[in-house]
N, C-alpha and C. Protein backbone atom coordinates (compact mmCIF):
# COMPACT_ATOMS: atom_id res chain seq x y z
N UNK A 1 -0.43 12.72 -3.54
CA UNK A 1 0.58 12.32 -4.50
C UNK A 1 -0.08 12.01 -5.83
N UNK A 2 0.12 12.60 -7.27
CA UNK A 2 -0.14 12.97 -8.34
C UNK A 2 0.02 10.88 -9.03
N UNK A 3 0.61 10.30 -8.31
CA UNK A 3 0.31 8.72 -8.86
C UNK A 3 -0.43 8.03 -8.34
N UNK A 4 -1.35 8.27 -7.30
CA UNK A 4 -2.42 8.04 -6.80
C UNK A 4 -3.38 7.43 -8.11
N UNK A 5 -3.56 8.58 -9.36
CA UNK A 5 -4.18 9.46 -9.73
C UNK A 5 -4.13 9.33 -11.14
N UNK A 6 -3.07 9.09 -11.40
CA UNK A 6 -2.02 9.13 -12.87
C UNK A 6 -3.16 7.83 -13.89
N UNK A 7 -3.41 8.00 -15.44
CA UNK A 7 -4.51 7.46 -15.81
C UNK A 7 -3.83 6.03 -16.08
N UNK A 8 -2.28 6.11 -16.01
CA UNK A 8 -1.64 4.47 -16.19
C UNK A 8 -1.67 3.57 -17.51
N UNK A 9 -1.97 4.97 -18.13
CA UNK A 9 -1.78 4.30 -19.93
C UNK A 9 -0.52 4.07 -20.33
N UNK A 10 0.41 2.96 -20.62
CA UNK A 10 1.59 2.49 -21.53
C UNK A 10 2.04 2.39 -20.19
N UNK A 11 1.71 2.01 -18.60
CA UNK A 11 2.40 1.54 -17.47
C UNK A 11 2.72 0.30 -17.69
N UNK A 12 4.29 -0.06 -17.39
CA UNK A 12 4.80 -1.21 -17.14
C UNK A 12 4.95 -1.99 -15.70
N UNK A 13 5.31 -2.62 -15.95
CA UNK A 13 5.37 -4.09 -14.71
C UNK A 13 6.11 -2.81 -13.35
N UNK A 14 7.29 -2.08 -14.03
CA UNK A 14 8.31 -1.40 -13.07
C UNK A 14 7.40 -0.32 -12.74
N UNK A 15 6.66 0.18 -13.54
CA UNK A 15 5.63 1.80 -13.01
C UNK A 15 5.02 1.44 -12.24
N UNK A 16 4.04 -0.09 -12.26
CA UNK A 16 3.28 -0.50 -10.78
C UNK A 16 3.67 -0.73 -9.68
N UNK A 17 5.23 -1.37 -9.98
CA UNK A 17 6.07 -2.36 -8.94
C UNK A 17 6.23 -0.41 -8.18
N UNK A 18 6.44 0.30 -8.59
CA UNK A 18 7.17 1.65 -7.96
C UNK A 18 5.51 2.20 -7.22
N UNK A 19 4.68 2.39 -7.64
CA UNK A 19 3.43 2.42 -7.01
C UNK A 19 3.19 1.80 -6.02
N UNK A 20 3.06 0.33 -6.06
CA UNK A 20 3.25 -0.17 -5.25
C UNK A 20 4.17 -0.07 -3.97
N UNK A 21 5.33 0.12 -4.09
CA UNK A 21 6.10 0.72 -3.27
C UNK A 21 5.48 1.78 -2.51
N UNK A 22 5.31 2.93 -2.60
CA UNK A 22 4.56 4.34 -2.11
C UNK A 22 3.82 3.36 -1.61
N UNK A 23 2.58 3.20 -2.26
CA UNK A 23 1.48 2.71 -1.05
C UNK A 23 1.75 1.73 -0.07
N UNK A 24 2.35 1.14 -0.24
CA UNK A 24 3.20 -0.05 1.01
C UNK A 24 3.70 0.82 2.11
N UNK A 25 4.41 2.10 1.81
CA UNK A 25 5.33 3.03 2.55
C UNK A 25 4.04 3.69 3.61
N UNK A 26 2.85 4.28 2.51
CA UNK A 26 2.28 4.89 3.37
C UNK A 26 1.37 4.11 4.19
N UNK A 27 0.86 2.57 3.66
CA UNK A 27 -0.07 2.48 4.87
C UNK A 27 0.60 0.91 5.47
N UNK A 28 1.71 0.51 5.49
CA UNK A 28 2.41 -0.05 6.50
C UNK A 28 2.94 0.67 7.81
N UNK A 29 2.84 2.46 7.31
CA UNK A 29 3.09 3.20 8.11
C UNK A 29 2.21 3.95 8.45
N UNK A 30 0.86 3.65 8.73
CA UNK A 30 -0.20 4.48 8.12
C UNK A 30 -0.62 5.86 9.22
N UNK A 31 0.19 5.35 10.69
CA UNK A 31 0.22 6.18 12.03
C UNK A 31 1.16 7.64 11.45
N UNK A 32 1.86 7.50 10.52
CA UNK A 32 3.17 8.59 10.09
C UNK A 32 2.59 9.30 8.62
N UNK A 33 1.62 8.18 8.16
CA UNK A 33 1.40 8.55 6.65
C UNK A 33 -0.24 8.72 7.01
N UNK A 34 -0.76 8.99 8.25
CA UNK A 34 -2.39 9.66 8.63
C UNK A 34 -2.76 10.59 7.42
N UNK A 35 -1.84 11.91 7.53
CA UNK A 35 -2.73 12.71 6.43
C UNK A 35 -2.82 12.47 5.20
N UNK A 36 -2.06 11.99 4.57
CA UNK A 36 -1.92 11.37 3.33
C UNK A 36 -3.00 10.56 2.74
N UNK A 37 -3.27 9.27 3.88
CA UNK A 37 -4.56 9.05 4.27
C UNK A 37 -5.57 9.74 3.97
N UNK A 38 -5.83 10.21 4.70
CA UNK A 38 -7.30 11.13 4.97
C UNK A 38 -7.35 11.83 3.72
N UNK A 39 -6.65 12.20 3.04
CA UNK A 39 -6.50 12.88 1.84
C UNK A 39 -6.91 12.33 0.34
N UNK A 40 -6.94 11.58 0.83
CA UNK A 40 -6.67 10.58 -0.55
C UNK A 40 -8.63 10.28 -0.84
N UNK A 41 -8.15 10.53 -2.43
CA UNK A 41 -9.53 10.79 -3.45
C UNK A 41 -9.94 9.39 -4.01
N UNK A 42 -10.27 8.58 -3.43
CA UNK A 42 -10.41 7.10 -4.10
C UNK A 42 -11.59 7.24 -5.49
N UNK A 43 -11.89 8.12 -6.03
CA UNK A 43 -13.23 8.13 -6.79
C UNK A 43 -11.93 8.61 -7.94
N UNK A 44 -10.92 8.96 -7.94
CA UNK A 44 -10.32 9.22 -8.30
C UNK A 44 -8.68 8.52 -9.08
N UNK A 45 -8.86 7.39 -8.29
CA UNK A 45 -7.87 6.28 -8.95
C UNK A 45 -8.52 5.26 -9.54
N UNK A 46 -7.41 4.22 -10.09
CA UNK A 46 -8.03 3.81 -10.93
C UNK A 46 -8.24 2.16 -10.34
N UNK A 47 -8.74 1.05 -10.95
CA UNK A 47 -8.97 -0.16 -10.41
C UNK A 47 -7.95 -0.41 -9.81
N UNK A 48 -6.67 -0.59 -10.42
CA UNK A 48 -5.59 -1.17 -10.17
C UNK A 48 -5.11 -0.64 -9.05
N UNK A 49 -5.27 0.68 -8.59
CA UNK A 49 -4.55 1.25 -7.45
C UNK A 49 -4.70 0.86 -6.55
N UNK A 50 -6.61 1.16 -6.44
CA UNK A 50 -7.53 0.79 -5.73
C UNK A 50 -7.33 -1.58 -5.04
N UNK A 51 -7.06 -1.50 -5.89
CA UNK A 51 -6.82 -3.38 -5.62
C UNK A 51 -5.46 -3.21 -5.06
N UNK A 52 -4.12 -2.82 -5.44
CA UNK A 52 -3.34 -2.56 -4.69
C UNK A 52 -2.70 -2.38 -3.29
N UNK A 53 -4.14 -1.08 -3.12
CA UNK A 53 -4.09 -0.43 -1.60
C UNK A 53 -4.93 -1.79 -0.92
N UNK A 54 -5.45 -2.09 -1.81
CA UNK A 54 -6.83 -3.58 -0.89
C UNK A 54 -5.50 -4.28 -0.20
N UNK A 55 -4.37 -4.84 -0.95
CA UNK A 55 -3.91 -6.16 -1.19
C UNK A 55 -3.15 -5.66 0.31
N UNK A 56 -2.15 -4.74 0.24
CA UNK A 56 -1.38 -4.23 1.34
C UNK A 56 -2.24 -4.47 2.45
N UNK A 57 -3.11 -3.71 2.53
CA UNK A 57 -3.89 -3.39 3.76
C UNK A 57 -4.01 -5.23 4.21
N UNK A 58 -4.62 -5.95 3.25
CA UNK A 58 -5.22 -7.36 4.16
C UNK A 58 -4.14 -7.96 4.22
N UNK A 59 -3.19 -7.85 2.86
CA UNK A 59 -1.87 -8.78 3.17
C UNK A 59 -1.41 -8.64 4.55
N UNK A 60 -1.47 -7.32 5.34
CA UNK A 60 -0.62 -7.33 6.59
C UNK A 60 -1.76 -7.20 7.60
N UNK A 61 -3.21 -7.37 7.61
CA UNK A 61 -4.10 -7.77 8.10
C UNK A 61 -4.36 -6.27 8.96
N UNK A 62 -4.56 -5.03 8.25
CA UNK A 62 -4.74 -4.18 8.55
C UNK A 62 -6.52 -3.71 8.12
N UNK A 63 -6.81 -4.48 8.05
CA UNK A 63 -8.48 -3.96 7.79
C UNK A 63 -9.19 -3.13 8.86
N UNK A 64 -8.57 -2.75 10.05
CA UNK A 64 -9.01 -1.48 10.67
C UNK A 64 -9.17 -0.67 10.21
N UNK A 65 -7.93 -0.40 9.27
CA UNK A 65 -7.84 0.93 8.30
C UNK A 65 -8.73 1.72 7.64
N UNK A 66 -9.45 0.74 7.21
CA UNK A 66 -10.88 0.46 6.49
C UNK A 66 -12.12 1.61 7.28
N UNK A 67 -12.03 1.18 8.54
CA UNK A 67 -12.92 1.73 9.49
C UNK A 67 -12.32 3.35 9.88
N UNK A 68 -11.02 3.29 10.00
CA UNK A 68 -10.12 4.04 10.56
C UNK A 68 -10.37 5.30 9.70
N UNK A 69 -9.91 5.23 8.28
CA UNK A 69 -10.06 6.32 7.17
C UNK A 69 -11.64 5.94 6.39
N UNK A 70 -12.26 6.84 6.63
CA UNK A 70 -13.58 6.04 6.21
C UNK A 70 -13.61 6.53 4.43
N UNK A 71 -12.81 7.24 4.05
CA UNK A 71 -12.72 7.91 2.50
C UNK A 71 -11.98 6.44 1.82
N UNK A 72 -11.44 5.70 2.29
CA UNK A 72 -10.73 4.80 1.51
C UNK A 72 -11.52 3.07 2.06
N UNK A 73 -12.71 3.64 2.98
CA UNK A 73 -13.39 2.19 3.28
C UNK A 73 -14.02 1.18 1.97
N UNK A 74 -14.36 2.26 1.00
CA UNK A 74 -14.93 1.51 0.01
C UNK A 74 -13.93 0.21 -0.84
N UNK A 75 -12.75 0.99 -0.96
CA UNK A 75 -11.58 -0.14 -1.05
C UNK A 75 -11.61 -1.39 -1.21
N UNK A 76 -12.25 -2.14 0.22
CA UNK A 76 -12.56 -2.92 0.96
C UNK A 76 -13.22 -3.73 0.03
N UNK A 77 -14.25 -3.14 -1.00
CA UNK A 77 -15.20 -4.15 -2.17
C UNK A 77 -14.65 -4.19 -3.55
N UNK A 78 -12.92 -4.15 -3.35
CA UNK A 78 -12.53 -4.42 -4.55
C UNK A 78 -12.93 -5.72 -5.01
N UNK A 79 -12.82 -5.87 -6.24
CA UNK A 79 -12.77 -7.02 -7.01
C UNK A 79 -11.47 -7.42 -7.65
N UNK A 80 -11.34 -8.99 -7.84
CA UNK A 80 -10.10 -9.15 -8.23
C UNK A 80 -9.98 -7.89 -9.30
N UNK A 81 -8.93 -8.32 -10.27
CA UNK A 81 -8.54 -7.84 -11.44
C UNK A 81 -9.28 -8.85 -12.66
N UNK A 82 -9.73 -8.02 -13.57
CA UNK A 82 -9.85 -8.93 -14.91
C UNK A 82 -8.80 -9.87 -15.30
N UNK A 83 -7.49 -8.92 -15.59
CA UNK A 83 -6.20 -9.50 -16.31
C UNK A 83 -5.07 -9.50 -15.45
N UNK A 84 -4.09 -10.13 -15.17
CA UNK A 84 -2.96 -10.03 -14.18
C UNK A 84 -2.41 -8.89 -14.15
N UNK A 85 -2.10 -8.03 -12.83
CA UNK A 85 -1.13 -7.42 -12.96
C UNK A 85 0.26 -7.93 -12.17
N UNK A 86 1.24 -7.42 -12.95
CA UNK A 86 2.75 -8.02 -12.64
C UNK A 86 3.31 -6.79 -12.21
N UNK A 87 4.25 -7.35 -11.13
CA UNK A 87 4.74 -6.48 -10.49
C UNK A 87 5.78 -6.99 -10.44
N UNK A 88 6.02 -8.01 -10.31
CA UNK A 88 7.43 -9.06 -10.00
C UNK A 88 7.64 -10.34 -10.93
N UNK A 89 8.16 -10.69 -11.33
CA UNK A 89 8.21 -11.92 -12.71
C UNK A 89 8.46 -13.04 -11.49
N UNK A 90 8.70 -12.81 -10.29
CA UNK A 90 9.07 -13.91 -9.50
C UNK A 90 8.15 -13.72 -8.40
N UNK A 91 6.71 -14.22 -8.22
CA UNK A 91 5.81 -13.45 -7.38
C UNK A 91 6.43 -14.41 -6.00
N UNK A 92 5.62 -14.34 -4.86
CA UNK A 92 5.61 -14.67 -3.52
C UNK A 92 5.22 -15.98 -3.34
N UNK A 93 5.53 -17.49 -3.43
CA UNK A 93 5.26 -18.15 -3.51
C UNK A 93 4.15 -18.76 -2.71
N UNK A 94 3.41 -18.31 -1.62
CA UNK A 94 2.26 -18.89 -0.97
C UNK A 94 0.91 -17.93 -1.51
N UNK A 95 -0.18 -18.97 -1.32
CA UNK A 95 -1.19 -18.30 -1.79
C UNK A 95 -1.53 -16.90 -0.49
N UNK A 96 -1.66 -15.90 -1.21
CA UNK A 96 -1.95 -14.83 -0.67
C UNK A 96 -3.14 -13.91 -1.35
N UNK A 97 -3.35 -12.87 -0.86
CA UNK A 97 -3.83 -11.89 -1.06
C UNK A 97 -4.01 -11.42 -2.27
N UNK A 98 -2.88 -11.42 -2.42
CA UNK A 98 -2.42 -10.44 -3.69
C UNK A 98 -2.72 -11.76 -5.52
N UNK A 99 -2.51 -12.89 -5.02
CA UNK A 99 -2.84 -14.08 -5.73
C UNK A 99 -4.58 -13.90 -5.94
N UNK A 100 -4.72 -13.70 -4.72
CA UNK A 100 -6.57 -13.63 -4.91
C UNK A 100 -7.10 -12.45 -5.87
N UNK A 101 -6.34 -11.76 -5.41
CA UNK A 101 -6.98 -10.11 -6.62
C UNK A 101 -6.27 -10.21 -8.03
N UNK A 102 -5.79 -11.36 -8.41
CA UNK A 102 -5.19 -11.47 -9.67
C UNK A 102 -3.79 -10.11 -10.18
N UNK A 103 -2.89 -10.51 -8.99
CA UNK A 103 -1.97 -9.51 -8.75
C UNK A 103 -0.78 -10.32 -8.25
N UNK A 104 0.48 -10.00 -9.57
CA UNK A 104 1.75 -10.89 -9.51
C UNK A 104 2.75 -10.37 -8.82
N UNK A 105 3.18 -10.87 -7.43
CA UNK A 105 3.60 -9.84 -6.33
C UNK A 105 4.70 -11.09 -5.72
């Protein structure tokens, strides 16, 4: 998928929040969304994606995945974010995951 990928210049709060979405889809489902998986060019996205796919995966305590697709293991050594990203003006009120990678969810 070509937003994997996309360089995310003049992206708003709604272009991530919709990103976000997709990657939630594919690896909450990740048994249905395998090839997609395996497919996927991580040298190739950008921080933000990359912290994204992190946040999903541990938020739902899927760090097998990690092991599972070994092209997207590197993932795993994201770093927060420099600057917030917003996804939601009303994030999730317990400290999570996504709080740790400096990501408003």
């Amino acid at each position: 998928m070509d937003a994997f990928y996309e360089s995310q210049v003049n992206w708003d709060k709604d272009d991530y929040y919709y990103l976000h979405r997709i990657l939630h889809r594919i690896f909450y489902y990740y048994d249905k969304y395998s090839d997609e998986i395996k497919s996927m060019d991580v040298s190739r996205m950008s921080e933000k994606t990359k912290v994204l796919i992190n946040c999903i995966i541990r938020y739902y305590h899927f760090e097998f995945l990690f092991d599972k697709y070994k092209n997207i293991s590197i993932i795993k050594e994201s770093k927060p974010l420099s600057e917030v990203l917003i996804l939601d003006e009303n994030p999730l009120p317990e400290n999570n995951v996504y709080k740790e990678m400096n990501v408003m969810y």
